[in-house]
Protein backbone atom coordinates (compact mmCIF):
# COMPACT_ATOMS: atom_id res chain seq x y z
CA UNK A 1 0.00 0.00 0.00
CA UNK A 2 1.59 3.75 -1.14
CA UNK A 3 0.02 7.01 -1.43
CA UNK A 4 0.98 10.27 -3.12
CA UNK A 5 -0.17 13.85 -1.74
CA UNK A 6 -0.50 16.66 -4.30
CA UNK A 7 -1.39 20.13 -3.60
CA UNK A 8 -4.11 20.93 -6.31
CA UNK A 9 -2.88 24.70 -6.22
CA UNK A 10 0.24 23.31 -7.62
CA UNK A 11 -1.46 21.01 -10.02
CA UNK A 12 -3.53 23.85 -11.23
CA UNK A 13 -0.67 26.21 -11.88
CA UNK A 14 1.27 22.88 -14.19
CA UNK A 15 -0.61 22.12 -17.71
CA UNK A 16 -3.26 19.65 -17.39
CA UNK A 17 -3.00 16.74 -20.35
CA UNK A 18 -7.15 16.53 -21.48
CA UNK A 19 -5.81 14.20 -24.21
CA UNK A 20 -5.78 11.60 -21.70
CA UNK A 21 -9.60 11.63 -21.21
CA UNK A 22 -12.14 10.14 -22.63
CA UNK A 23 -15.03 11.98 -24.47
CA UNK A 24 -17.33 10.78 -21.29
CA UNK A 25 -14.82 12.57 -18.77
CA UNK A 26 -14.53 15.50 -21.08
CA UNK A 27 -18.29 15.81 -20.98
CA UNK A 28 -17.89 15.26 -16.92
CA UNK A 29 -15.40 17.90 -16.61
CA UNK A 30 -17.76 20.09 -18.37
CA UNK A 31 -20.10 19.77 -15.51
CA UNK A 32 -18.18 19.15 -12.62
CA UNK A 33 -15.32 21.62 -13.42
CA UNK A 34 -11.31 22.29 -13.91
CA UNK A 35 -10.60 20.08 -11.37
CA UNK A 36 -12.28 17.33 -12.10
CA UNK A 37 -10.70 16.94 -15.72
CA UNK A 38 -6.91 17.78 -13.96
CA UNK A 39 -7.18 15.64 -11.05
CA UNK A 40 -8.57 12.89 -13.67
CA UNK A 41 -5.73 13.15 -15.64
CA UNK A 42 -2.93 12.93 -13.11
CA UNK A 43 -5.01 9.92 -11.44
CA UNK A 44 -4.67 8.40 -15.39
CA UNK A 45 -0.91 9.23 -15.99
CA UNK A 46 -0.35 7.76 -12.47
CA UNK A 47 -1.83 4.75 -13.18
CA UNK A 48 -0.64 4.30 -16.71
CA UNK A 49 2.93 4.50 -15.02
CA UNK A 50 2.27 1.57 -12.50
CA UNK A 51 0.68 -0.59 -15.28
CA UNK A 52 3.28 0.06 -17.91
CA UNK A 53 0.89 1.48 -20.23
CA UNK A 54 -0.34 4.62 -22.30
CA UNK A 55 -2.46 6.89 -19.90
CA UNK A 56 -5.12 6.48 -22.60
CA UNK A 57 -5.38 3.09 -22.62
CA UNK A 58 -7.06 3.41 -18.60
CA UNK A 59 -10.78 3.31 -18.41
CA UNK A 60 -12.61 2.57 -15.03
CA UNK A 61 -15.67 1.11 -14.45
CA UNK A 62 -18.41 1.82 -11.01
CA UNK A 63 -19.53 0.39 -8.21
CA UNK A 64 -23.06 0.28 -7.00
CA UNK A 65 -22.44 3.94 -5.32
CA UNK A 66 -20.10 5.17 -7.90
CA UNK A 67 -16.82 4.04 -6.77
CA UNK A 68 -14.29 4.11 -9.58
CA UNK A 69 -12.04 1.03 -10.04
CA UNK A 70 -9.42 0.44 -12.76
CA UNK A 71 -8.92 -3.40 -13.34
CA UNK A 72 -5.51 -2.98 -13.69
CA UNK A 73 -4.67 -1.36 -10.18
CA UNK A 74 -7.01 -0.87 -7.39
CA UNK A 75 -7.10 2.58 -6.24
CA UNK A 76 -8.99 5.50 -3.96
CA UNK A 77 -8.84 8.99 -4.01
CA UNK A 78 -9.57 12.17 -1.83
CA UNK A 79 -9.45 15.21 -2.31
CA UNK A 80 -10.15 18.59 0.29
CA UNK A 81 -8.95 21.72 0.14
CA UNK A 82 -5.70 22.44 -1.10
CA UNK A 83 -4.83 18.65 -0.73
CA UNK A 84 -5.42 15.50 -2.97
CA UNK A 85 -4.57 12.36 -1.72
CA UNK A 86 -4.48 8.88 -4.56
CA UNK A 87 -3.77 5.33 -2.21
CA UNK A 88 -3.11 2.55 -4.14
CA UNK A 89 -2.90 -1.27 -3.10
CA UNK A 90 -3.29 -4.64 -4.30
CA UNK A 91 -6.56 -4.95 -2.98
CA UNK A 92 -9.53 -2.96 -2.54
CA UNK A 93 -8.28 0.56 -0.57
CA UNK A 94 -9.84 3.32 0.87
CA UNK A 95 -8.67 6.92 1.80
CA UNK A 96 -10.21 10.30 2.84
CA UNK A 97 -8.36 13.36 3.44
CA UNK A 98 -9.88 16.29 5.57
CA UNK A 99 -8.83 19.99 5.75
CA UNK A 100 -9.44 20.74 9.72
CA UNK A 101 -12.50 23.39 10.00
CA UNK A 102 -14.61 24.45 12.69
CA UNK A 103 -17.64 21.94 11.98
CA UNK A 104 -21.00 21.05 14.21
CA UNK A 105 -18.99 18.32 15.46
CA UNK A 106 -21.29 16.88 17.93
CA UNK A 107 -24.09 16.60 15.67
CA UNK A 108 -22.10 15.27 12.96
CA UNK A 109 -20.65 12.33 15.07
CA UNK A 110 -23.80 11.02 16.31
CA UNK A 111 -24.12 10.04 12.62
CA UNK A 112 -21.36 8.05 11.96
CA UNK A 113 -19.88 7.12 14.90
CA UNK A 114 -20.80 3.90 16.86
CA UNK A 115 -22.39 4.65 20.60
CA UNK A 116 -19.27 3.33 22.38
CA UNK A 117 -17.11 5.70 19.80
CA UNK A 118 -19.87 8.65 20.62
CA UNK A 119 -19.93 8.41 24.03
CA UNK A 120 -16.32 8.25 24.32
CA UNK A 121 -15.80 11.22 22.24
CA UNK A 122 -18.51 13.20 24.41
CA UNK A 123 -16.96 12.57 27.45
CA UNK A 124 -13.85 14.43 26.42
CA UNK A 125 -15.94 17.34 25.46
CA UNK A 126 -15.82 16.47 21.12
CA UNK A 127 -12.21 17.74 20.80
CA UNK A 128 -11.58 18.41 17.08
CA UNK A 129 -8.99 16.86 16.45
CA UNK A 130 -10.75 13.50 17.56
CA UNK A 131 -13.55 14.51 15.21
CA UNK A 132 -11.70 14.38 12.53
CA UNK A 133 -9.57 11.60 12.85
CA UNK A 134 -12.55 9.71 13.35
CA UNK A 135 -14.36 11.36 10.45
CA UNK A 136 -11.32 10.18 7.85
CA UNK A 137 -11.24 6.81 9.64
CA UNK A 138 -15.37 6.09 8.72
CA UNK A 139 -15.18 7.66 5.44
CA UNK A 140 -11.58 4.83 4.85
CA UNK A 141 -13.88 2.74 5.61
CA UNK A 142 -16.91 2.73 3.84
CA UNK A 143 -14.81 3.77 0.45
CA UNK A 144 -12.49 0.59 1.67
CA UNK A 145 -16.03 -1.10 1.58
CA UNK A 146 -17.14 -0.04 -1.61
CA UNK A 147 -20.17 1.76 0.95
CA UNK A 148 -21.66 5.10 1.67
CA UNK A 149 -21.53 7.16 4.78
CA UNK A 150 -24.92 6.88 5.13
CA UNK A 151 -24.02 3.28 6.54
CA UNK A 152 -20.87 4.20 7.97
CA UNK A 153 -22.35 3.00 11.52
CA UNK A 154 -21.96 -0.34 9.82
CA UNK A 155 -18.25 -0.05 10.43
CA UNK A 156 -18.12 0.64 14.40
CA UNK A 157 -14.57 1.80 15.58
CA UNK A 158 -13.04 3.75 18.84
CA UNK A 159 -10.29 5.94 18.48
CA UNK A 160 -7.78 5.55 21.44
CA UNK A 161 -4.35 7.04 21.69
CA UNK A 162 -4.12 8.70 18.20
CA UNK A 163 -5.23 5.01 16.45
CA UNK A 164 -8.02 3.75 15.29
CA UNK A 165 -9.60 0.34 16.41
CA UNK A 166 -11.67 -1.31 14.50
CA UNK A 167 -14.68 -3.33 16.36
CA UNK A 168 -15.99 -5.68 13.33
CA UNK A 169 -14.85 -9.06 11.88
CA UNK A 170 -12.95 -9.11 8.96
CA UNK A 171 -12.10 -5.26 9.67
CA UNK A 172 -9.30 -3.98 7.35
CA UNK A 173 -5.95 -2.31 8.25
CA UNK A 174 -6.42 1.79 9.30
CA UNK A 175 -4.13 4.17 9.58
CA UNK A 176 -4.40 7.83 10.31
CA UNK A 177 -1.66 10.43 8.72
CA UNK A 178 -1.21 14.21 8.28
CA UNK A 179 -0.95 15.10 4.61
CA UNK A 180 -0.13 18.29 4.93
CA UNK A 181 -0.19 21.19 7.81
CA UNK A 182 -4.19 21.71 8.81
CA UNK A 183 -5.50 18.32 7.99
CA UNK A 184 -6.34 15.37 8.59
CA UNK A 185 -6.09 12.04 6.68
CA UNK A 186 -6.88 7.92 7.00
CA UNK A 187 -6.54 4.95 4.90
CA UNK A 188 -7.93 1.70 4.85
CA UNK A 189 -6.63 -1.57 3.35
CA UNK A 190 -6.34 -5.02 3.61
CA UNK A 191 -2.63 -6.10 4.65
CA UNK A 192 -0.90 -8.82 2.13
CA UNK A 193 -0.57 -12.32 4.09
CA UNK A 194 2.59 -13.22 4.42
């Protein structure tokens, strides 16, 4: 499992190569935006360098809640902010990046976290930083999952001394990082066995 971090400021600023995309993504990035069409392409080019092959020759396919996958190597992006965040593994992965903000934190957790998790992080009157690691740990998770975060309660966890512990079978590996200065970051996977 690797990541790379990317500030899209910087991306922005470099030439973006469209000629990478397909007509469908050039008709998305007509819609969604800039971004959507330059962090598409560098997601392509990246991939096309891990598989050996032209960045033109990647096409993706989606799962049931529009998850893109490439065949060729499994991947999950993120993106917040200033900050975009592409895991890759040799399984299914999944990461979420967070730019720290002042949120409704309180009423936020009580819809993803567990009640063990919830109570927990009430007790210690909802420090942010807690909020968010947990935030980026659920929404690892459920991308890990191939889910939404409308069932992220599905995936019940408690956050103890800066870690994540997951409290359901089968649970994949978490981690919690700092991409960058100001936020906040997780990624789930499923270790190789030895």
């Amino acid at each position: 499992m690797d990541y790379l971090i990317y500030s899209l400021a910087e991306l922005r600023a470099a030439e973006v190569d469209t000629a990478v995309l397909s007509a469908e993504e050039l008709a998305t990035a007509q819609k969604r935006g800039a971004d959507y069409a330059m962090i598409r392409s560098v997601l392509k080019h990246e991939l096309a360098r891990r598989c050996g092959c032209d960045a033109r020759d990647i096409t993706f396919c989606y799962g049931e809640h529009g998850k893109p996958h490439c065949d060729r190597q499994p991947f999950n992006l993120s993106h917040s902010g200033d900050c975009l965040c592409i895991a890759f593994h040799h399984q299914s992965t999944g990461v979420d990046v967070e730019y720290i903000r002042p949120r409704k934190y309180d009423s936020l957790a009580s819809r993803f976290m567990c009640d063990q998790q919830l109570q927990a992080f009430r007790s210690r009157g909802c420090p942010q930083e807690e909020f968010f690691a947990c935030w980026c740990a659920a929404e690892a998770l459920v991308k890990h999952a191939g889910d939404t975060m409308w069932n992220a309660r599905a995936y019940p966890f408690i956050y103890q001394h800066g870690r994540i512990q997951c409290l359901f079978a089968d649970a994949p590996h978490i981690e919690l990082f700092t991409p960058s200065p100001g936020y906040q970051g997780a990624i789930a996977y499923t270790p190789a066995i030895p």
